[in-house]
C-alpha atoms as a PDB file:
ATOM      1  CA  UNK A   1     103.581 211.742 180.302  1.00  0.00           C
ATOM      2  CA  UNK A   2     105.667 209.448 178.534  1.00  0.00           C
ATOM      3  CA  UNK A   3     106.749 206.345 179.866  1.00  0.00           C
ATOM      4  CA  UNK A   4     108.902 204.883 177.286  1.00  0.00           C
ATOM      5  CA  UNK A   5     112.273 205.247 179.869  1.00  0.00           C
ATOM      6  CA  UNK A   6     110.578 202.524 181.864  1.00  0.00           C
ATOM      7  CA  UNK A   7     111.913 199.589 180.892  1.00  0.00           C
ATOM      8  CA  UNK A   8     113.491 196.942 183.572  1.00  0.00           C
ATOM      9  CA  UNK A   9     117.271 197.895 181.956  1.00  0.00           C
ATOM     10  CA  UNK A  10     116.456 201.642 183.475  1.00  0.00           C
ATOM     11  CA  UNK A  11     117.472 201.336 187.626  1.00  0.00           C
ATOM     12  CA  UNK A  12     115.608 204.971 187.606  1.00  0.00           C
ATOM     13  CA  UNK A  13     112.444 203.064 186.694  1.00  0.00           C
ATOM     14  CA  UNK A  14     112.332 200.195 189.715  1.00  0.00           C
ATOM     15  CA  UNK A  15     113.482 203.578 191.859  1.00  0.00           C
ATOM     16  CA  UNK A  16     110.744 204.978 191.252  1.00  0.00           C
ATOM     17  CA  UNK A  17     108.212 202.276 191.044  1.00  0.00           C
ATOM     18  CA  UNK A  18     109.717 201.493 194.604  1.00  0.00           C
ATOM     19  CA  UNK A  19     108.805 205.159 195.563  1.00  0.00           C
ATOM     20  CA  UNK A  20     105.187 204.755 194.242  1.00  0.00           C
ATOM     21  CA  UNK A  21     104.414 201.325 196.087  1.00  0.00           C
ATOM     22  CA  UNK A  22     106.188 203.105 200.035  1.00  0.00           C
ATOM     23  CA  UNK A  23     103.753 206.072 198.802  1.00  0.00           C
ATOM     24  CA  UNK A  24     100.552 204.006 198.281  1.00  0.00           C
ATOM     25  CA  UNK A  25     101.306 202.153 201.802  1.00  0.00           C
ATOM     26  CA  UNK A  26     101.495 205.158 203.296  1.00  0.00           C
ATOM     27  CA  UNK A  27      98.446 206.911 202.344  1.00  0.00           C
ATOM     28  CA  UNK A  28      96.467 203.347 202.877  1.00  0.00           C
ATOM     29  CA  UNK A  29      97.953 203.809 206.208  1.00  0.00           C
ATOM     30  CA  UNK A  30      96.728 207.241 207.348  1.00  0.00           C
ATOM     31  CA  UNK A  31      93.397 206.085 206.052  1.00  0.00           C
ATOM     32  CA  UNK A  32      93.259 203.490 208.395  1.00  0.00           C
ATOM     33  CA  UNK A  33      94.507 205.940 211.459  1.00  0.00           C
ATOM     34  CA  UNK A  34      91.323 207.997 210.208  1.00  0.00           C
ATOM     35  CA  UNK A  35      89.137 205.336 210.618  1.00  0.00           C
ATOM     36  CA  UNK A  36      90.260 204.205 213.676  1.00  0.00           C
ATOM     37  CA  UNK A  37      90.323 207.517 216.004  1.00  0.00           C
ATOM     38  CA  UNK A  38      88.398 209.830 213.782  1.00  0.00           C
ATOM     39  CA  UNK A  39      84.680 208.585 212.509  1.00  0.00           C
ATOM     40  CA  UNK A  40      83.902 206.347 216.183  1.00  0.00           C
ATOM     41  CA  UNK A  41      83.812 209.505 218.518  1.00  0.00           C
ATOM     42  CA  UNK A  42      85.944 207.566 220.571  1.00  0.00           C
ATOM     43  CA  UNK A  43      88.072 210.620 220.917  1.00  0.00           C
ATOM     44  CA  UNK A  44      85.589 213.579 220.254  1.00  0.00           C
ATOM     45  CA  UNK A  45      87.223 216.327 222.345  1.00  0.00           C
ATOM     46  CA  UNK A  46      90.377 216.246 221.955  1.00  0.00           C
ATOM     47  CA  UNK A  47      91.450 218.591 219.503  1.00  0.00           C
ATOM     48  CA  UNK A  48      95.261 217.000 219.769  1.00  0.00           C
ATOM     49  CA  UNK A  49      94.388 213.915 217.754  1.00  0.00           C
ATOM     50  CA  UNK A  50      92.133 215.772 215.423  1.00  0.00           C
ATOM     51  CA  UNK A  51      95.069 218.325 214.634  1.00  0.00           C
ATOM     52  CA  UNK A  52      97.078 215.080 214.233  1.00  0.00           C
ATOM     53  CA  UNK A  53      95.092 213.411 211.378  1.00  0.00           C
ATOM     54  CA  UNK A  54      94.909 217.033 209.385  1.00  0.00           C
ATOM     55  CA  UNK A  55      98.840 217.539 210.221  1.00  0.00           C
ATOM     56  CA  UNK A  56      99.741 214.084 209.331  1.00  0.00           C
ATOM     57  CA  UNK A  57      97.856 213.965 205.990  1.00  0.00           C
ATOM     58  CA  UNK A  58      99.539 217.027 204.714  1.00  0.00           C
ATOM     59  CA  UNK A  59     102.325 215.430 205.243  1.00  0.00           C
ATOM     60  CA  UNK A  60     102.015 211.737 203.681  1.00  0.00           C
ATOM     61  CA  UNK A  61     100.493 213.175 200.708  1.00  0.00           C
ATOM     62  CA  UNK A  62     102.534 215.837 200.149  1.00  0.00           C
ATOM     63  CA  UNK A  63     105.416 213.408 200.349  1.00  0.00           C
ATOM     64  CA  UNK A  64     103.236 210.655 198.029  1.00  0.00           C
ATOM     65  CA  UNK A  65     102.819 213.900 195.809  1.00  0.00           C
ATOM     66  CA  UNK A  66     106.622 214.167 195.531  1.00  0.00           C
ATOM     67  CA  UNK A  67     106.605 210.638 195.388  1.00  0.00           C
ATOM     68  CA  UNK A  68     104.672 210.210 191.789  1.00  0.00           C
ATOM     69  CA  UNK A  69     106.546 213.246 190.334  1.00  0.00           C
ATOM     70  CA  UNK A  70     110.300 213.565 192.196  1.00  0.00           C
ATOM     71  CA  UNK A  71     112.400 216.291 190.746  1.00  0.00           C
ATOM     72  CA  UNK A  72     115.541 218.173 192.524  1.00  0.00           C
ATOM     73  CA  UNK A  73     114.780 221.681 193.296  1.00  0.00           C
ATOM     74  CA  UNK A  74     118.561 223.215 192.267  1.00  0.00           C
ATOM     75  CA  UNK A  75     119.156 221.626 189.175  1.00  0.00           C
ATOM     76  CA  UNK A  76     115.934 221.744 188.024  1.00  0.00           C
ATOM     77  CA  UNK A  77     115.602 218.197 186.899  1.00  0.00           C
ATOM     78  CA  UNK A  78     112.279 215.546 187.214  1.00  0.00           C
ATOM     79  CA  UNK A  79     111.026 212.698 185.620  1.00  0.00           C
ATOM     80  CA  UNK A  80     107.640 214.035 183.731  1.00  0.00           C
ATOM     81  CA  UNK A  81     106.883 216.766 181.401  1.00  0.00           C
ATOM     82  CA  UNK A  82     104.058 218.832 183.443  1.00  0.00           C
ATOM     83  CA  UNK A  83     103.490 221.976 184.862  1.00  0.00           C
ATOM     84  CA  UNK A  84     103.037 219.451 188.318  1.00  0.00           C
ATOM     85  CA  UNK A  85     106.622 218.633 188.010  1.00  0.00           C
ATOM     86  CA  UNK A  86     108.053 222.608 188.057  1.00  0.00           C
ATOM     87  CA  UNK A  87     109.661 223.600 191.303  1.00  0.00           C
ATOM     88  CA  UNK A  88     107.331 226.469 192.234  1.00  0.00           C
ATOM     89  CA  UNK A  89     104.289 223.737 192.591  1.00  0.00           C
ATOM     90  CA  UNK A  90     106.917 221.174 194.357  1.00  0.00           C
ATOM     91  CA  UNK A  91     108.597 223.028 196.763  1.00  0.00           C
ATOM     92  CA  UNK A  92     105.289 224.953 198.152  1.00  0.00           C
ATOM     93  CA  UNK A  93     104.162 221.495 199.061  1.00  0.00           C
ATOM     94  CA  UNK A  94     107.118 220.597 200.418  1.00  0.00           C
ATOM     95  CA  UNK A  95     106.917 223.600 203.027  1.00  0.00           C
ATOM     96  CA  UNK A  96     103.964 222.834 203.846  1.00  0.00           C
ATOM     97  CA  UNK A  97     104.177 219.360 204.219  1.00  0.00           C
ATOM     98  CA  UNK A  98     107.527 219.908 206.556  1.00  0.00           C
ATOM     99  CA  UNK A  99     105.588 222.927 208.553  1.00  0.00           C
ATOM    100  CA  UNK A 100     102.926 220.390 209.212  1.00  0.00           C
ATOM    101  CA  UNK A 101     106.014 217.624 210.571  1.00  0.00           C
ATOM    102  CA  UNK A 102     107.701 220.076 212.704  1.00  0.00           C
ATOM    103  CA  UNK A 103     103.749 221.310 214.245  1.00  0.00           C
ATOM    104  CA  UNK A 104     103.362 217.400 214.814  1.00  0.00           C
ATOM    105  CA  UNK A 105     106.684 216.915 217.269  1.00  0.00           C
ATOM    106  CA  UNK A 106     105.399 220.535 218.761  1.00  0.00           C
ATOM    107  CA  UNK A 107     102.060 218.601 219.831  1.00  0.00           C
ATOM    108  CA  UNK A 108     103.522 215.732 220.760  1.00  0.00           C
ATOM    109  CA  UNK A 109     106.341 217.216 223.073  1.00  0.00           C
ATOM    110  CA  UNK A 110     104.195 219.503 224.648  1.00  0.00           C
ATOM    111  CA  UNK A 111     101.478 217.070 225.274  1.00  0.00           C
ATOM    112  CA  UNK A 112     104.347 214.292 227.052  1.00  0.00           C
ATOM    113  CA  UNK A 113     106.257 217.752 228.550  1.00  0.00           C
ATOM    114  CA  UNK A 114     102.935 218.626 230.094  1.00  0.00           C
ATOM    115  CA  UNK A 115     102.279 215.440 231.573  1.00  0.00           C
ATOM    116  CA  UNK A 116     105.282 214.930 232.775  1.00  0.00           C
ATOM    117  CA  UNK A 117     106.205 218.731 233.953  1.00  0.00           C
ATOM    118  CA  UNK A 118     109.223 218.425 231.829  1.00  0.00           C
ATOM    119  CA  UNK A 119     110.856 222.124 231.187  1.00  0.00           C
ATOM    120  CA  UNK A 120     113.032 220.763 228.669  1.00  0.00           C
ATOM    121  CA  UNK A 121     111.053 219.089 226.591  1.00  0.00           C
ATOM    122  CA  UNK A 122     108.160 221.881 226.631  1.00  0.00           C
ATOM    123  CA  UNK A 123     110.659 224.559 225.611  1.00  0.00           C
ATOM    124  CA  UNK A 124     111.753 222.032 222.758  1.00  0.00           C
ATOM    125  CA  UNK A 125     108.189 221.865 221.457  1.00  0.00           C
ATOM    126  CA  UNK A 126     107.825 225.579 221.230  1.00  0.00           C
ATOM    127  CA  UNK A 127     111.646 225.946 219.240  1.00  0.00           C
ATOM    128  CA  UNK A 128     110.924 223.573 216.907  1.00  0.00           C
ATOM    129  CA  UNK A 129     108.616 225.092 214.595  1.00  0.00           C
ATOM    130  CA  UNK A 130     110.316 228.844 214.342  1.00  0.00           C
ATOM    131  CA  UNK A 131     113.233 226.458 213.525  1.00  0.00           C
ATOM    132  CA  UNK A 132     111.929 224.548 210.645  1.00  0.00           C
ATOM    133  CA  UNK A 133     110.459 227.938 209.580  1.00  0.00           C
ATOM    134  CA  UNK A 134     114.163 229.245 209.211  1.00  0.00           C
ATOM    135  CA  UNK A 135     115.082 226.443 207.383  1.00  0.00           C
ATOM    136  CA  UNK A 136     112.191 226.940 204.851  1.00  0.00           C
ATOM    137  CA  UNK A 137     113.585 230.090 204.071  1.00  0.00           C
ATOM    138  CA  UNK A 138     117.214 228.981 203.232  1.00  0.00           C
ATOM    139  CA  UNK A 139     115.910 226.079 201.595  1.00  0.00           C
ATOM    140  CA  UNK A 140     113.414 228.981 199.218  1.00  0.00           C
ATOM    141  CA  UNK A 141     116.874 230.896 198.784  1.00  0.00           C
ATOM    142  CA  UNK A 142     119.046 228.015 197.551  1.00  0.00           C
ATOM    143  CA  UNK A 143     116.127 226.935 194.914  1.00  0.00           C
ATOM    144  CA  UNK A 144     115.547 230.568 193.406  1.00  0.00           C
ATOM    145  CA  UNK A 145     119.335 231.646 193.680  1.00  0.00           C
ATOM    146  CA  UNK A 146     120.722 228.179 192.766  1.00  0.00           C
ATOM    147  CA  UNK A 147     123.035 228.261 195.645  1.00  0.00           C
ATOM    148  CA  UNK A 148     123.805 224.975 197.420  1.00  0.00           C
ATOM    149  CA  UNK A 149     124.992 226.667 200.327  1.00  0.00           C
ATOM    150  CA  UNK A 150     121.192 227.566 201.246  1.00  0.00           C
ATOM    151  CA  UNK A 151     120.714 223.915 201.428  1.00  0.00           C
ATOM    152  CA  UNK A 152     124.020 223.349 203.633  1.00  0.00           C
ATOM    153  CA  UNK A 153     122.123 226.109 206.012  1.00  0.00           C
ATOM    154  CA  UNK A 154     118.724 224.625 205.578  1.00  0.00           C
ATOM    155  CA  UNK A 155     119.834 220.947 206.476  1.00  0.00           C
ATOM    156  CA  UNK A 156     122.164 222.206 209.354  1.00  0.00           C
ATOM    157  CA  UNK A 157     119.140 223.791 210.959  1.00  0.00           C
ATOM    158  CA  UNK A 158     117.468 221.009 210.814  1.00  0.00           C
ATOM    159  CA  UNK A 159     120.039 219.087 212.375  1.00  0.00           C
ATOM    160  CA  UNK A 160     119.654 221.642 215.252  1.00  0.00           C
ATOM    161  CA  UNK A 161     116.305 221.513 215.454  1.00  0.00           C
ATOM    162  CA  UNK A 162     116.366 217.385 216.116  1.00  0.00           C
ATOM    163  CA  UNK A 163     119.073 217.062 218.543  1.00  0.00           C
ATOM    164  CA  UNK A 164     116.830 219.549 220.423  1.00  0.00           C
ATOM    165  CA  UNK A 165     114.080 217.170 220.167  1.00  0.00           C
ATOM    166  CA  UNK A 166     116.332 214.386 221.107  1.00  0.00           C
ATOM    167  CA  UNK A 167     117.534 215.961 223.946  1.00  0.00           C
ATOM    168  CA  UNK A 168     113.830 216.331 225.010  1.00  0.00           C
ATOM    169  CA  UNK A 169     112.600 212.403 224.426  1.00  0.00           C
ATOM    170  CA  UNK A 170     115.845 211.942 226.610  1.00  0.00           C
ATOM    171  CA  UNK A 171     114.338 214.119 229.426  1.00  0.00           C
ATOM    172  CA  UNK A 172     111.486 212.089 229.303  1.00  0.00           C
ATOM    173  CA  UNK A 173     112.639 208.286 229.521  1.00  0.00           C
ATOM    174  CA  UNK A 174     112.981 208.601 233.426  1.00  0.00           C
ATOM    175  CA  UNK A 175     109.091 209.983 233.082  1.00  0.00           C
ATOM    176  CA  UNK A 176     107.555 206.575 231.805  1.00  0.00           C
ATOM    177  CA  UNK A 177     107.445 202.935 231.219  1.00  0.00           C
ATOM    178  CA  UNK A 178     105.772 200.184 228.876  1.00  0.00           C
ATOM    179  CA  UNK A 179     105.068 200.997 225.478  1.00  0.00           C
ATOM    180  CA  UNK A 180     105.520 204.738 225.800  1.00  0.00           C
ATOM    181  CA  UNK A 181     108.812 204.059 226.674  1.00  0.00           C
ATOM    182  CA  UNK A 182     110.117 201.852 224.018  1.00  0.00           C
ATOM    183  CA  UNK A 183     108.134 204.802 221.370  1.00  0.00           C
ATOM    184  CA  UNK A 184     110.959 206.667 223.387  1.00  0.00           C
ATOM    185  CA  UNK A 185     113.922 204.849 222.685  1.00  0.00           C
ATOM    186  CA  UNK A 186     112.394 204.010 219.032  1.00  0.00           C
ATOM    187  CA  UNK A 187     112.261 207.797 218.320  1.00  0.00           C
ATOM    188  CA  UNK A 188     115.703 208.551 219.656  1.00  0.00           C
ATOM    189  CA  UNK A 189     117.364 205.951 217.619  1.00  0.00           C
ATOM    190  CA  UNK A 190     115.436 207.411 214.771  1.00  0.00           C
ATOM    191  CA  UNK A 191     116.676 210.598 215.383  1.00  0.00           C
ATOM    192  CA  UNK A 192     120.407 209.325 216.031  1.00  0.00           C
ATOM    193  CA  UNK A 193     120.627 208.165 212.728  1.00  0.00           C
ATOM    194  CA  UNK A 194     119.048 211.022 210.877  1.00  0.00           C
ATOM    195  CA  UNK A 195     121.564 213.238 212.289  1.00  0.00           C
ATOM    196  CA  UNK A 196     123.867 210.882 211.610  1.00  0.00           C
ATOM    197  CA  UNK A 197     122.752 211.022 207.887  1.00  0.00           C
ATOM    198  CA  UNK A 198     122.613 214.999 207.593  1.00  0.00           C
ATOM    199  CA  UNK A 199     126.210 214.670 209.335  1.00  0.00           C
ATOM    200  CA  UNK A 200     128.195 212.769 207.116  1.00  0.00           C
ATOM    201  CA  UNK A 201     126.306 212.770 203.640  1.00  0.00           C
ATOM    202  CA  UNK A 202     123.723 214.990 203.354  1.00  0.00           C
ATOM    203  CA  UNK A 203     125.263 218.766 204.307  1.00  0.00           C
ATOM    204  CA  UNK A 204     128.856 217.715 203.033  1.00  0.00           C
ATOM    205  CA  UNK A 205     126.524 217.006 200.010  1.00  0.00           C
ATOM    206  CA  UNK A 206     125.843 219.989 199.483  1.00  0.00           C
ATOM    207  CA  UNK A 207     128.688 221.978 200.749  1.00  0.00           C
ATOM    208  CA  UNK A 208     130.683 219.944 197.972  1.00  0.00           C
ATOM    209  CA  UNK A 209     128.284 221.312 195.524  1.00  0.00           C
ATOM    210  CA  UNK A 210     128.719 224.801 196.514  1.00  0.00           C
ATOM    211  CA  UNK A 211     132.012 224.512 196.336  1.00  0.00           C
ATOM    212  CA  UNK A 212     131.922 222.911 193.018  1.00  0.00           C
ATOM    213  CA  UNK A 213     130.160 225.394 191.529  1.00  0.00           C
ATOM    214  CA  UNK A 214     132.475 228.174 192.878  1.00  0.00           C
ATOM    215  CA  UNK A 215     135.008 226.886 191.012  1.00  0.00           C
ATOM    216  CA  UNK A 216     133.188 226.703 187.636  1.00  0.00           C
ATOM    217  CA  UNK A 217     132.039 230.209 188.294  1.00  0.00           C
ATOM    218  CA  UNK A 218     128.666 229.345 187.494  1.00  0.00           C
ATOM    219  CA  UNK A 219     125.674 232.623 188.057  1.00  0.00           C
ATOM    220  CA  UNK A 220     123.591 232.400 190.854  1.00  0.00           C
ATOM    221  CA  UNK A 221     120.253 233.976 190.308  1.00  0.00           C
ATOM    222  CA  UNK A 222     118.132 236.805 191.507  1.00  0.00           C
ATOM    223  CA  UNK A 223     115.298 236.312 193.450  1.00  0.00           C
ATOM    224  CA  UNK A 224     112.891 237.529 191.262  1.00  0.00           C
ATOM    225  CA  UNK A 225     115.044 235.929 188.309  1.00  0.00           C
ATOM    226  CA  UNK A 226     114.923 232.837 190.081  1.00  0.00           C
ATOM    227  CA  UNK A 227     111.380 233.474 190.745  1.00  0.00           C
ATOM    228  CA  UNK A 228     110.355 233.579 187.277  1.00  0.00           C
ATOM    229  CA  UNK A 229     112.731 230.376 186.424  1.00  0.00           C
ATOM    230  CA  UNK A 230     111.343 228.555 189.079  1.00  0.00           C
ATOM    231  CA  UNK A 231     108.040 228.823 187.330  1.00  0.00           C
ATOM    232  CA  UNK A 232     108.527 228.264 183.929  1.00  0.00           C
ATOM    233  CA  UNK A 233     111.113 225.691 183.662  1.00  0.00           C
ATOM    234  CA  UNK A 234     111.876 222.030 184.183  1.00  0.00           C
ATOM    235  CA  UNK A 235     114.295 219.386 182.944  1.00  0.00           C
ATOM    236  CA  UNK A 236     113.060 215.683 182.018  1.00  0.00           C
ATOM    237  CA  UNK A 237     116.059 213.495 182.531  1.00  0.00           C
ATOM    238  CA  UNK A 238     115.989 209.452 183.008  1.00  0.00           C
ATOM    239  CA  UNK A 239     120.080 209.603 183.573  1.00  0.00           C
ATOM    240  CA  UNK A 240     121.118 208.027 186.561  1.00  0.00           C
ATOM    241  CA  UNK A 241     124.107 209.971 187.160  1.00  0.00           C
ATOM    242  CA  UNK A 242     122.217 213.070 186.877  1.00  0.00           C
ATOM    243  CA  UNK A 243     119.747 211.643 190.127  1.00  0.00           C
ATOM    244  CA  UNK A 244     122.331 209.672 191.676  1.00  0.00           C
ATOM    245  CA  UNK A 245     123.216 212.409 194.333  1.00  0.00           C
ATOM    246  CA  UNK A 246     119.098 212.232 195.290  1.00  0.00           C
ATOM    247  CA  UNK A 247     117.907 208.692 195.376  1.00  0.00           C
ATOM    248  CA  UNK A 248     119.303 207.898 199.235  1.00  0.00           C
ATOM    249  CA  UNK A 249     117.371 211.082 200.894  1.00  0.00           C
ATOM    250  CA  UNK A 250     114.612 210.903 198.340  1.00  0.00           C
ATOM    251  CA  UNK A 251     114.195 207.114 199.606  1.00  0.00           C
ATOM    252  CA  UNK A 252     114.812 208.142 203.267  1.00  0.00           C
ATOM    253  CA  UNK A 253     112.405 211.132 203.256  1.00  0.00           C
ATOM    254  CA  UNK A 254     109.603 209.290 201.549  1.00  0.00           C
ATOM    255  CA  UNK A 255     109.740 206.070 203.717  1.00  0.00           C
ATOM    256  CA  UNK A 256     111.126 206.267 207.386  1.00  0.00           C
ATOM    257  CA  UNK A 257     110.043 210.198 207.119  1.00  0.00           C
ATOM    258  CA  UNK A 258     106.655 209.967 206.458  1.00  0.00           C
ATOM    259  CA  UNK A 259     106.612 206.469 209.193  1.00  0.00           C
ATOM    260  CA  UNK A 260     107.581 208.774 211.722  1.00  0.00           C
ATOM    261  CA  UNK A 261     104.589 210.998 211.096  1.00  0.00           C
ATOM    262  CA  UNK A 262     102.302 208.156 211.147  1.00  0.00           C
ATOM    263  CA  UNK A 263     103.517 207.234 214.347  1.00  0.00           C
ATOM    264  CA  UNK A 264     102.992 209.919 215.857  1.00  0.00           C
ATOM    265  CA  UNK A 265      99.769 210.783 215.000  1.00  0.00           C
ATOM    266  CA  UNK A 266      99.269 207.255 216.590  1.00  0.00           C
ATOM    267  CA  UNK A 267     101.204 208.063 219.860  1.00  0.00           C
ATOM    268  CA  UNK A 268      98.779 211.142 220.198  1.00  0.00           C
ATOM    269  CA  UNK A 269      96.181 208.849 220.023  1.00  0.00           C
ATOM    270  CA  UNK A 270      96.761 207.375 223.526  1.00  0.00           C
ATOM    271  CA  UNK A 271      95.214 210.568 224.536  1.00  0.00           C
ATOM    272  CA  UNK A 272      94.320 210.454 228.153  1.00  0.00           C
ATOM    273  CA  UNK A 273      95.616 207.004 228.379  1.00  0.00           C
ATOM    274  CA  UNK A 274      99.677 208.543 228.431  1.00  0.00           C
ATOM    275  CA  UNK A 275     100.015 209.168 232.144  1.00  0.00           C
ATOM    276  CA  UNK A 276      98.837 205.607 232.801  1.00  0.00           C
ATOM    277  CA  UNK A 277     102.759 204.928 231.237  1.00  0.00           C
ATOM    278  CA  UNK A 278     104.638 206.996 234.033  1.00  0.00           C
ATOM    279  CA  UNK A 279     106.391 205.492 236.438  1.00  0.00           C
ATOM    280  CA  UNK A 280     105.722 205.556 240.267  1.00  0.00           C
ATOM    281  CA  UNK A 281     108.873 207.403 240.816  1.00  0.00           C
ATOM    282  CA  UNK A 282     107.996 209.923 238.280  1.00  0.00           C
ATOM    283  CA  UNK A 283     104.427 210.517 239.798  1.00  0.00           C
ATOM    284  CA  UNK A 284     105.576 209.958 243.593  1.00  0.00           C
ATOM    285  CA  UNK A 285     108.328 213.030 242.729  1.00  0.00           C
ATOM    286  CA  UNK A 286     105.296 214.811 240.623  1.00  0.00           C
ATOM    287  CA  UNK A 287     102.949 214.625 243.744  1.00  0.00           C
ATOM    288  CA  UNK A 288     105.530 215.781 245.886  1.00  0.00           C
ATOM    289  CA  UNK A 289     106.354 218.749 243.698  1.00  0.00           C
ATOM    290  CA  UNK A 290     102.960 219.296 243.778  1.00  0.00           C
ATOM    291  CA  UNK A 291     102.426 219.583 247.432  1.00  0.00           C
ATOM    292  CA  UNK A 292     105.371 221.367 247.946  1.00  0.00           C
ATOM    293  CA  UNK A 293     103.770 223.978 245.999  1.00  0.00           C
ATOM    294  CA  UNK A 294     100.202 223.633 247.216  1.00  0.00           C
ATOM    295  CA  UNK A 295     102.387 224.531 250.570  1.00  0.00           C
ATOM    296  CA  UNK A 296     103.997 227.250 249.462  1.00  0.00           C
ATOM    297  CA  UNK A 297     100.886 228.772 248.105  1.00  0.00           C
ATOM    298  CA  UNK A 298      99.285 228.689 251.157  1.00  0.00           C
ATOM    299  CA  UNK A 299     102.161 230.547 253.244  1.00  0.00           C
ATOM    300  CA  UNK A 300     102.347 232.996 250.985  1.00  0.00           C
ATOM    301  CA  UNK A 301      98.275 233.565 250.934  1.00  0.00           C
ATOM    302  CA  UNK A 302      98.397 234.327 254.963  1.00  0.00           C
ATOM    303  CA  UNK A 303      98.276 237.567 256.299  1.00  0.00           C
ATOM    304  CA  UNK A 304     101.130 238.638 258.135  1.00  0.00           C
ATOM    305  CA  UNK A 305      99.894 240.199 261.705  1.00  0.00           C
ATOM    306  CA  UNK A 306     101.954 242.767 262.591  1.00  0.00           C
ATOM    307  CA  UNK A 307     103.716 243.465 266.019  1.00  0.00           C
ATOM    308  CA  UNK A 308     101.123 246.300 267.243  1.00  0.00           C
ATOM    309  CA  UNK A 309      98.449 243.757 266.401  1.00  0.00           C
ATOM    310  CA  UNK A 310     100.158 240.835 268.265  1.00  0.00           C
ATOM    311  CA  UNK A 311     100.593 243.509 271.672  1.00  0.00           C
ATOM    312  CA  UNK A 312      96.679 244.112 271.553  1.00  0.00           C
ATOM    313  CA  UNK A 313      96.021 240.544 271.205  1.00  0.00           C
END
């Protein structure tokens, strides 16, 4: 690869260098989650944290991956002449790597929604991945067809999918305290501003795009067309203006992104140690519940004696 575009006049070059040094942390970082809850047998058992690790390193190195070798999937563009760099190779990781995200919130809302006996959140944790599936598949059909309007659809869905899973950290504040808590409020201002993001800059992004292009009436491609082109070619630019529309979400997505899986392959961690965090109110109303239905249960188990039987008696 040549790296004669790096010098310190070239913005693209401290960019990416920036990129490369978030990346590194990162992957230091989810080495050091393995070695804390993996290798000591500390949590041998539970398959949650153990799913974590796996789902959380697809992630941070897919993202480090795309990282070391950005390129934007529409136009075709990247940084390095190699066969790594064409979309085909870069855009199956990213699926992957985003699958794995969305099955991380699944786990982790299901495991709080369980302990907590929170409907809301538990349907949340089994919409989220079917909805970051969708997206995939809008997100494939922009990059083969070249239409920005898949992205529009893909980021929308997104959008969807989140304030779903804020909705569901909502349900659950009332459920806890402590530290638990605060990862609550932590993740919903996370959240907030994501959507916030995708709101105002990312899909009218794109939308602009796809409107631009309607304009120039510029092809789209065929699937298979787009298949092939996918495949076989790339375009090495070091032009700002040409990456200017990709360095914020490129920063975002490799950074606070990839810190959000991290932490919640930590949260998982607590393991049995999360409904230690609820409140009293939350398990007084849970043990009530809980009798009520123990109650319940045993009317309905009786059998009823009926009025020929009460006569003989």
């Amino acid at each position: 690869m040549r790296l004669v575009w790096q010098a310190r006049s070239n913005p693209l070059a401290w960019w990416w260098g920036l990129l490369i040094l978030v990346s590194t942390a990162n992957v230091t970082l989810w080495f050091l989650l393995y070695r804390e809850f993996r290798p000591t047998g500390a949590f041998t058992g539970h398959s949650d944290i153990e799913s974590m690790l796996l789902l959380c390193a697809a992630y941070v190195f897919g993202c480090a991956f795309r990282s070391f070798l950005p390129r934007a999937d529409v136009q075709r563009i990247c940084l390095f002449d190699t066969w790594l760099s064409s979309v085909l190779v870069g855009r199956s990781v990213a699926t992957v790597a985003e699958l794995c995200f969305a099955a991380q919130w699944a786990i982790i809302l299901s495991q709080l929604g369980g302990i907590a006996g929170a409907d809301t959140t538990l349907n949340a944790a089994w919409a989220v991945v079917p909805l970051i599936l969708v997206a995939e598949c809008f997100s494939w059909y922009a990059v083969l067809t070249r239409n920005y309007l898949g992205n529009a659809v893909e980021n929308s869905i997104w959008a969807i999918a989140f304030v779903m899973v804020a909705i569901a950290l909502c349900r659950l504040l009332p459920e806890f305290q402590g530290l638990v808590r605060w990862a609550l409020i932590v993740a919903i201002g996370g959240i907030a501003f994501y959507l916030a993001f995708l709101v105002t800059i990312d899909v009218p992004m794109y939308l602009s795009r796809w409107r631009t292009d309607l304009a120039d009436g510029n092809r789209l491609l065929g699937l298979i067309e787009g298949l092939r082109d996918v495949s076989t070619r790339w375009i090495v630019t070091h032009d700002l203006t040409h990456w200017r529309g990709e360095i914020a979400w490129m920063s975002l997505y490799f950074s606070a992104a990839v810190w959000a899986s991290l932490a919640l392959c930590a949260c998982s961690a607590l393991g049995d140690r999360l409904p230690h965090y609820r409140t009293e109110a939350a398990v007084l109303n849970w043990s009530t519940r809980m009798l009520a239905a123990d109650l319940r249960q045993g009317a309905s188990n009786q059998v009823p004696v009926s009025i020929t039987e009460r006569r003989r008696v």
